[in-house]
PDB file of N, CA and C in Angstrom:
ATOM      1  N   UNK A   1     100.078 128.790 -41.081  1.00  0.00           N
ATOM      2  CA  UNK A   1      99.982 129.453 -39.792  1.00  0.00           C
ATOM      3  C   UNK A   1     101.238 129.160 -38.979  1.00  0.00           C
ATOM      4  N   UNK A   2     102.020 130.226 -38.325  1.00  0.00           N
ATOM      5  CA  UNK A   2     103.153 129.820 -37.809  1.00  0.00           C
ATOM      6  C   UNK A   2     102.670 129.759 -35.725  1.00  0.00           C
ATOM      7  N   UNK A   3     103.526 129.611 -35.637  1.00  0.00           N
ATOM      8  CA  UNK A   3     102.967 129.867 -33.476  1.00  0.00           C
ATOM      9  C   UNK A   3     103.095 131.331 -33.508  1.00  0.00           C
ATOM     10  N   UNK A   4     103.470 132.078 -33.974  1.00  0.00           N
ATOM     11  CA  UNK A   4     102.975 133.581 -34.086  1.00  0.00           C
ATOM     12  C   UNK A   4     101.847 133.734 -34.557  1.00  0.00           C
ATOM     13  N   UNK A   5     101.222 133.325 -35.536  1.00  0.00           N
ATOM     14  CA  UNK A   5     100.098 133.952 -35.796  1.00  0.00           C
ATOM     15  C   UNK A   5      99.233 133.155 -34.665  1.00  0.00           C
ATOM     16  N   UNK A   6      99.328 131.935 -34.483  1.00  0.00           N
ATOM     17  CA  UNK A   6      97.969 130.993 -33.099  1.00  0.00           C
ATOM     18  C   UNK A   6      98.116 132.156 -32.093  1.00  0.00           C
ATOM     19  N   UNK A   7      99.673 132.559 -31.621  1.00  0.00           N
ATOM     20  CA  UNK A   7      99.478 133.563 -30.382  1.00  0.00           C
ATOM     21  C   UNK A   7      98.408 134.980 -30.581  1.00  0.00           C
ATOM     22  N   UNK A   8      99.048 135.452 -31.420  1.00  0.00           N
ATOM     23  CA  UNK A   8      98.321 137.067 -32.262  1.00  0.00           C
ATOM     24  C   UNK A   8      96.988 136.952 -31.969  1.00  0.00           C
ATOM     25  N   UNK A   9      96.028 135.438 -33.133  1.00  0.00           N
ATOM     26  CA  UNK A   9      95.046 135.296 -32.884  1.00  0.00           C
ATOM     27  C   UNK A   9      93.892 134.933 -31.221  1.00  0.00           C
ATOM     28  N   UNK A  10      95.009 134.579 -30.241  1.00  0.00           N
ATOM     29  CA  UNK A  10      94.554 134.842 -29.155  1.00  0.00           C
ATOM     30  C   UNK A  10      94.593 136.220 -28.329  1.00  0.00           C
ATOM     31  N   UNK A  11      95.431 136.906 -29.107  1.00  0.00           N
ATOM     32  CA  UNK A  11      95.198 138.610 -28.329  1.00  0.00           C
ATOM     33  C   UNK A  11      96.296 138.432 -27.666  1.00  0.00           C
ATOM     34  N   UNK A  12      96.825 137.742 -27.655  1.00  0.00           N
ATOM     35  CA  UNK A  12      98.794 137.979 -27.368  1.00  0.00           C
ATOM     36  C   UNK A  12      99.650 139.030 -28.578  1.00  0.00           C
ATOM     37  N   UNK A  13     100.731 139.740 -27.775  1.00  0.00           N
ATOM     38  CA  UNK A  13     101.780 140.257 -28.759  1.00  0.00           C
ATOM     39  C   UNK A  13     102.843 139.119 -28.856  1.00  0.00           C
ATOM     40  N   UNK A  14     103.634 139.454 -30.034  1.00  0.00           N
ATOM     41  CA  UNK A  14     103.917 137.968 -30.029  1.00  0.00           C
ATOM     42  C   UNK A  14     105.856 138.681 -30.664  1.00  0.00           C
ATOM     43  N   UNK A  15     106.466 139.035 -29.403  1.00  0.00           N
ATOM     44  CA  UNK A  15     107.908 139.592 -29.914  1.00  0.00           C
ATOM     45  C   UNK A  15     109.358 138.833 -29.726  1.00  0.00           C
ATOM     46  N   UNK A  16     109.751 138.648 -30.992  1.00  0.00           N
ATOM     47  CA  UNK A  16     111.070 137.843 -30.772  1.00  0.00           C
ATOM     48  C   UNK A  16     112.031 138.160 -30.597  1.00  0.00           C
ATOM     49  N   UNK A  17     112.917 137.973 -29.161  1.00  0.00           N
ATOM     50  CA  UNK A  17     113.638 138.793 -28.634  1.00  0.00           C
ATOM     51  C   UNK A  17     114.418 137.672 -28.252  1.00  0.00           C
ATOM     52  N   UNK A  18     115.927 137.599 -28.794  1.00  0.00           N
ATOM     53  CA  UNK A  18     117.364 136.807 -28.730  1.00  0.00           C
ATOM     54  C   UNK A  18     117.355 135.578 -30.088  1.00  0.00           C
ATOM     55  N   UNK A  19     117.818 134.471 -29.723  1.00  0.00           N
ATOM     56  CA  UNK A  19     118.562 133.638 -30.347  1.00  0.00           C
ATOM     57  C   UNK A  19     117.234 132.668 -31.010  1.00  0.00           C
ATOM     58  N   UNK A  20     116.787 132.080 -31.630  1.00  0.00           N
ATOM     59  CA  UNK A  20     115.856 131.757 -32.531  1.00  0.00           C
ATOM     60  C   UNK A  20     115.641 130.029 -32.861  1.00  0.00           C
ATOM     61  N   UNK A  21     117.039 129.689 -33.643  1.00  0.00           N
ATOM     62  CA  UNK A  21     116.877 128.735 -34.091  1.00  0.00           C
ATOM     63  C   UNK A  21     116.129 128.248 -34.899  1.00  0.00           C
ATOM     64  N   UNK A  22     115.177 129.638 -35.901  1.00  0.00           N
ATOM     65  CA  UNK A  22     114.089 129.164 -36.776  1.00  0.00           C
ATOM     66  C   UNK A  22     114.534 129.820 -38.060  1.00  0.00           C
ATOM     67  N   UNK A  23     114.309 129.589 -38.891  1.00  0.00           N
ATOM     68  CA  UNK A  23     114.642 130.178 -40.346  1.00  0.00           C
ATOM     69  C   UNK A  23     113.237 129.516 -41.250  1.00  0.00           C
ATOM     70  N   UNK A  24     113.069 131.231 -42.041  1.00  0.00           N
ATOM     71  CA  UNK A  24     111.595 131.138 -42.394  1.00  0.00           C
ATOM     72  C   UNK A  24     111.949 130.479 -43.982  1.00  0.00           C
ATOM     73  N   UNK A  25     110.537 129.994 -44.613  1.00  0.00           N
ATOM     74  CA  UNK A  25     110.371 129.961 -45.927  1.00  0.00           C
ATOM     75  C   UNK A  25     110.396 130.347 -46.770  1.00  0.00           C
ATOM     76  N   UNK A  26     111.702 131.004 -47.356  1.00  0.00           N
ATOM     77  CA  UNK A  26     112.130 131.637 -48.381  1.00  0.00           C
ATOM     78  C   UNK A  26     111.170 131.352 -49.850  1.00  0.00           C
ATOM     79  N   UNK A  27     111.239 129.765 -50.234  1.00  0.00           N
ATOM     80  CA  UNK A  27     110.608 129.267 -50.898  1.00  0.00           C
ATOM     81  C   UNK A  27     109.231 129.515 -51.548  1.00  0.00           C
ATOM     82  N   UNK A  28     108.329 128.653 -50.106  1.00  0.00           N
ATOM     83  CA  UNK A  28     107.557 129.222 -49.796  1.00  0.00           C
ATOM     84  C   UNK A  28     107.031 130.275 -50.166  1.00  0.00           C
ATOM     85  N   UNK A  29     107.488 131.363 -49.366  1.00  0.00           N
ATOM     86  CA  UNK A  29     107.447 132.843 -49.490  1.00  0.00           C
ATOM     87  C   UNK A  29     107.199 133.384 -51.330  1.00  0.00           C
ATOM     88  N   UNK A  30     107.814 132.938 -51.526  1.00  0.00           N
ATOM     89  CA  UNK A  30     108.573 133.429 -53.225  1.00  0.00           C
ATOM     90  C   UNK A  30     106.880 132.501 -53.619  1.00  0.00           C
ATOM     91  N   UNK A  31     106.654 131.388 -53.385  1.00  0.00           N
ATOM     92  CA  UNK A  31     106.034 130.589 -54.171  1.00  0.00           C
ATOM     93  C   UNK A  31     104.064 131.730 -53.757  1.00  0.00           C
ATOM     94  N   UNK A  32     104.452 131.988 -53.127  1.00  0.00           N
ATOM     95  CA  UNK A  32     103.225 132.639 -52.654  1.00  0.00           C
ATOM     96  C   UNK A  32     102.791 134.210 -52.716  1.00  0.00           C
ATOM     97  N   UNK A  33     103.783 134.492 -52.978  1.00  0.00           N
ATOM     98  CA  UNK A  33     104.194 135.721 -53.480  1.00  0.00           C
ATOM     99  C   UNK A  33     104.222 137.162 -52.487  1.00  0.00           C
ATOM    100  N   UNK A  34     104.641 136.170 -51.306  1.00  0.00           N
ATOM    101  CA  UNK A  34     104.899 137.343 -50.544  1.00  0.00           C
ATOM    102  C   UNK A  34     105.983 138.226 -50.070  1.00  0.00           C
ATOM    103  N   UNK A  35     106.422 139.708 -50.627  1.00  0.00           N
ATOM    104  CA  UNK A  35     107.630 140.242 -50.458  1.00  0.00           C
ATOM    105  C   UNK A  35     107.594 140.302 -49.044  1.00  0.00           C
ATOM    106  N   UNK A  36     109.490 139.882 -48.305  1.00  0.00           N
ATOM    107  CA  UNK A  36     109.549 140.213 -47.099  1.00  0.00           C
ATOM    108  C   UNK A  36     109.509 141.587 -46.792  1.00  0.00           C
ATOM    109  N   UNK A  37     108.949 142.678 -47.999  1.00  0.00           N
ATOM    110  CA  UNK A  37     108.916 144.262 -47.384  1.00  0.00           C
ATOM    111  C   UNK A  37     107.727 144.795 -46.607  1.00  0.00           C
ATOM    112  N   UNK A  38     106.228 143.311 -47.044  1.00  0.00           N
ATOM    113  CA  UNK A  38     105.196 143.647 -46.747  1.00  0.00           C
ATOM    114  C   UNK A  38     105.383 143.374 -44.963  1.00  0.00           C
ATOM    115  N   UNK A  39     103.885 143.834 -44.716  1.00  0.00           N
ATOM    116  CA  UNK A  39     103.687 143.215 -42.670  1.00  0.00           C
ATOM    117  C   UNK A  39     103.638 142.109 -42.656  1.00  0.00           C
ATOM    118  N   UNK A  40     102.811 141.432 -43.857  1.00  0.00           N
ATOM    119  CA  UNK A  40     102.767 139.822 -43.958  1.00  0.00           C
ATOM    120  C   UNK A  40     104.132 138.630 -43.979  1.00  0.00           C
ATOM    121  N   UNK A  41     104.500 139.873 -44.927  1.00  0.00           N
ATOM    122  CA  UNK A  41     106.122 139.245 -45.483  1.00  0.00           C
ATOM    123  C   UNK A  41     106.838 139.109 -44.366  1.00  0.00           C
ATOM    124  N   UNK A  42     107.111 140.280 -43.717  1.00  0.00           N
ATOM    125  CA  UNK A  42     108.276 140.699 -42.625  1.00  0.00           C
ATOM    126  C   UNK A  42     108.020 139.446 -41.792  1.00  0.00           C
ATOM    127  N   UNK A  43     106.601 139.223 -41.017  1.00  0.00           N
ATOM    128  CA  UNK A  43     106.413 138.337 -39.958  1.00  0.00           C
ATOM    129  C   UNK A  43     106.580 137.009 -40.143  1.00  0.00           C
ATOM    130  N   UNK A  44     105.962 136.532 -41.837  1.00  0.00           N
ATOM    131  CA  UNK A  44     106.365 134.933 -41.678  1.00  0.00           C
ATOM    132  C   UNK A  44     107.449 135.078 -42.017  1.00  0.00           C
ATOM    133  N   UNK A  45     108.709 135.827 -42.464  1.00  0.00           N
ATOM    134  CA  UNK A  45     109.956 135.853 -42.880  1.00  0.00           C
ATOM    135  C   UNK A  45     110.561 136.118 -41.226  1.00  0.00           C
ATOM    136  N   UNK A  46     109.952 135.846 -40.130  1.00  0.00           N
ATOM    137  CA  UNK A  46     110.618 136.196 -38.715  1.00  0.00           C
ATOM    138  C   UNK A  46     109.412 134.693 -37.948  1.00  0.00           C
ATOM    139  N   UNK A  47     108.903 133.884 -38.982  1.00  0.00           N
ATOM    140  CA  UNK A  47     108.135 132.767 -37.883  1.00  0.00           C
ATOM    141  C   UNK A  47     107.051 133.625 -37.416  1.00  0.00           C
ATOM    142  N   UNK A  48     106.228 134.210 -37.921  1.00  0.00           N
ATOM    143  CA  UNK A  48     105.283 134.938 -37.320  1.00  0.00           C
ATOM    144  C   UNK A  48     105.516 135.896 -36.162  1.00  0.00           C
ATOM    145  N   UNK A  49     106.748 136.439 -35.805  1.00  0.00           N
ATOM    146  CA  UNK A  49     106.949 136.856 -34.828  1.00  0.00           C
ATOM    147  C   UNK A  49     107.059 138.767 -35.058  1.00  0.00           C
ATOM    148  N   UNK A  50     106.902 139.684 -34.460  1.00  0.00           N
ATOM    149  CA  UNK A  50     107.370 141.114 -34.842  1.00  0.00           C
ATOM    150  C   UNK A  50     108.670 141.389 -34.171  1.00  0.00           C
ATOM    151  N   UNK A  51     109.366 141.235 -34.694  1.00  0.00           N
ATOM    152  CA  UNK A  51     111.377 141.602 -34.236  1.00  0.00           C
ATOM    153  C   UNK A  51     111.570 142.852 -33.253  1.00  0.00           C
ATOM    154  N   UNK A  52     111.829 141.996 -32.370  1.00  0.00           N
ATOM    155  CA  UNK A  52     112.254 143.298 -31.309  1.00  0.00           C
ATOM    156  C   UNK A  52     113.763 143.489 -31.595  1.00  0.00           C
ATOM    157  N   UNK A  53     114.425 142.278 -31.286  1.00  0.00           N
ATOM    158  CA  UNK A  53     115.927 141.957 -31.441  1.00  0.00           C
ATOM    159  C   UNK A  53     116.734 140.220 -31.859  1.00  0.00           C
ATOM    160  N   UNK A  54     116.903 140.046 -32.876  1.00  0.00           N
ATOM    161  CA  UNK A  54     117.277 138.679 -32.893  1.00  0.00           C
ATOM    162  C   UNK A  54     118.562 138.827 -33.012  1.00  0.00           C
ATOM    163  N   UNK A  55     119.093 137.772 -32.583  1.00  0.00           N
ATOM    164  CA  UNK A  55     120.762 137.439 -32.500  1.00  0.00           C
ATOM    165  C   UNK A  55     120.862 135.999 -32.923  1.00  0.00           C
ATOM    166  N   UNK A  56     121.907 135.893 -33.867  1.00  0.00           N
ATOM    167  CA  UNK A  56     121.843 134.334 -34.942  1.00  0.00           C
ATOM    168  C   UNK A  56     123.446 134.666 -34.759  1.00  0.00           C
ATOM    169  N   UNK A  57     124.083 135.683 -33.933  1.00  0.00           N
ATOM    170  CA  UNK A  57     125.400 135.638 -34.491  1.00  0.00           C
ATOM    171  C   UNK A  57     126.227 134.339 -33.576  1.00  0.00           C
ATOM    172  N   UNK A  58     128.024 134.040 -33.498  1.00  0.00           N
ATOM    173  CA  UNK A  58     128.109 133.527 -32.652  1.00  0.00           C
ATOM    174  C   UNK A  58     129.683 134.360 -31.892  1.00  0.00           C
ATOM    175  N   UNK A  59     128.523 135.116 -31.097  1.00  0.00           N
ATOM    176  CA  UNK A  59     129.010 136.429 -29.958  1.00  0.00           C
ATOM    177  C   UNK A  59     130.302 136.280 -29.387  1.00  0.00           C
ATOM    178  N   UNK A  60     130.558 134.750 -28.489  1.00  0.00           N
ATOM    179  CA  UNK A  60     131.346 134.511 -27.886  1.00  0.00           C
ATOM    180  C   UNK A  60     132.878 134.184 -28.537  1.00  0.00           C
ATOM    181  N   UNK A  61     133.773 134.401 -27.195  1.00  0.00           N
ATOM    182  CA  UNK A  61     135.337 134.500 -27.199  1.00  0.00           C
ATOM    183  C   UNK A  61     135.743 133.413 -27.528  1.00  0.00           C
ATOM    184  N   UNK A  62     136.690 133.011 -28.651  1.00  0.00           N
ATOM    185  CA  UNK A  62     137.444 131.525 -28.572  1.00  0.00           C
ATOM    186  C   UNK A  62     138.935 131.994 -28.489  1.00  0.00           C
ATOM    187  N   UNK A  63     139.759 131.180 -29.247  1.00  0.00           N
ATOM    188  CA  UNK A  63     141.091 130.776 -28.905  1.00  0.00           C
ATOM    189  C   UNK A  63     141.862 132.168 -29.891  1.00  0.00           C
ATOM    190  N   UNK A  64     141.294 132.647 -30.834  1.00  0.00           N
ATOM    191  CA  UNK A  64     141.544 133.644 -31.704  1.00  0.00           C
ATOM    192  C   UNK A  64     140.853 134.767 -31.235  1.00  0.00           C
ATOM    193  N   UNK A  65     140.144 134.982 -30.331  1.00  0.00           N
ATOM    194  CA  UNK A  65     139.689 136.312 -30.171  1.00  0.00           C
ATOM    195  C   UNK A  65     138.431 136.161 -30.402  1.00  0.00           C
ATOM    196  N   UNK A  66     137.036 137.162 -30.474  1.00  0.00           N
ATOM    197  CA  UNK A  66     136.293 137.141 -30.342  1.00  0.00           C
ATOM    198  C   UNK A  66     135.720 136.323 -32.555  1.00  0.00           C
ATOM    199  N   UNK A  67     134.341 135.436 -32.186  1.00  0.00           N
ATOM    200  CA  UNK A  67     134.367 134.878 -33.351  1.00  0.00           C
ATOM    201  C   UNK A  67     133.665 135.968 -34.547  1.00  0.00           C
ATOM    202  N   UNK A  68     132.643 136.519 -34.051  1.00  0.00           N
ATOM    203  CA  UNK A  68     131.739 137.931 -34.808  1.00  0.00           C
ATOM    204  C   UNK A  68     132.594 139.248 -34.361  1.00  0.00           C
ATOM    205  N   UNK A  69     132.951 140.030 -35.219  1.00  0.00           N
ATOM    206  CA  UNK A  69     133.695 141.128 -34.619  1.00  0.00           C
ATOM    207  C   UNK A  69     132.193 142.188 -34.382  1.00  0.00           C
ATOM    208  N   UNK A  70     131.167 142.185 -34.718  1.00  0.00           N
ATOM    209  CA  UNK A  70     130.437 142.672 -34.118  1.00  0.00           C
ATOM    210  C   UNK A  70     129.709 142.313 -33.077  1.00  0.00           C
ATOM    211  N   UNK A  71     129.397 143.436 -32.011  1.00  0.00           N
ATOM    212  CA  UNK A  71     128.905 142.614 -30.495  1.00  0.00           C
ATOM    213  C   UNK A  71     127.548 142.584 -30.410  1.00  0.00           C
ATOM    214  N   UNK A  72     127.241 141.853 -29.821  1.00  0.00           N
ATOM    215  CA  UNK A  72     125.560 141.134 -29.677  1.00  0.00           C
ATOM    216  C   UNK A  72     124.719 142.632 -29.251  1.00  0.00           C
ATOM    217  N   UNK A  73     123.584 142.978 -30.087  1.00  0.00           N
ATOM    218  CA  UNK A  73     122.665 143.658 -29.324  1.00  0.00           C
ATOM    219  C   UNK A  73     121.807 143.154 -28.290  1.00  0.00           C
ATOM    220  N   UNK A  74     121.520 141.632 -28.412  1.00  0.00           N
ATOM    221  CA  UNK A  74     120.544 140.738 -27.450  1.00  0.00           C
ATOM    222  C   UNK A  74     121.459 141.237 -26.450  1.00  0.00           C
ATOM    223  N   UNK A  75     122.834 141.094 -26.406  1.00  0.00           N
ATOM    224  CA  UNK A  75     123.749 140.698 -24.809  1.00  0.00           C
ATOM    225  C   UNK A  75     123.495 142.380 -24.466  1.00  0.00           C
ATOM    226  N   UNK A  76     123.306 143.273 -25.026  1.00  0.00           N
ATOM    227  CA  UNK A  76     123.475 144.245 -24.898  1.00  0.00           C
ATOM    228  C   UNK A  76     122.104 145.047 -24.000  1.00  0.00           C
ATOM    229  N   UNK A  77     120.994 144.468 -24.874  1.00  0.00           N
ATOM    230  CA  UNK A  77     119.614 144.249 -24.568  1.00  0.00           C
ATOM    231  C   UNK A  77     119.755 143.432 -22.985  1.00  0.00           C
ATOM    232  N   UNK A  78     120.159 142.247 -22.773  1.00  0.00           N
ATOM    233  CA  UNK A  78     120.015 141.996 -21.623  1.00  0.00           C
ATOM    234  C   UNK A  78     120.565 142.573 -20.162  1.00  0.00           C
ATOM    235  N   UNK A  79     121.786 143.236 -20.887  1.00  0.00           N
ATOM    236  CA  UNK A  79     122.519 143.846 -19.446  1.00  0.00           C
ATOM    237  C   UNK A  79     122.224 145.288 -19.726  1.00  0.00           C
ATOM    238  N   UNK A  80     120.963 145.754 -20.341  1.00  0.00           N
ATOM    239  CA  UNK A  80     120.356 146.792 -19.906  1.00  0.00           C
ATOM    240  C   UNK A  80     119.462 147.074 -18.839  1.00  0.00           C
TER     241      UNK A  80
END
């Protein structure tokens, strides 16, 4: 059971929207035999969560220019 599914099961939506810091059970997953194509799959392969928008990249400017040459949808998402 991840904190997505405890939320779900209380009648919460349960959407993960920006930066995370969680990485699911690949292992696991495989050992249990769940493809990440299923609803089951997708969600514990996202921490029980249904993906609105995640961002794992790292967005920001350093000394060379920007570090991801692609730009954040979260940042994009927020200054909407």
């Amino acid at each position: 059971m991840t904190m997505g599914d405890h939320l779900r099961n209380s009648g919460m939506d349960c959407w993960l929207i920006g930066k995370t810091h969680m990485k699911a059970d690949a292992a696991g997953m495989a050992r249990l035999g769940l493809s990440p194509d299923s609803v089951i799959g997708a969600r514990q392969a996202e921490c029980g969560f249904d993906t609105w928008i995640r961002d794992d990249g790292l967005w920001t400017y350093g000394p060379d220019g920007f570090y991801d040459e692609k730009r954040s949808p979260y940042n994009e998402y927020l200054s909407s």
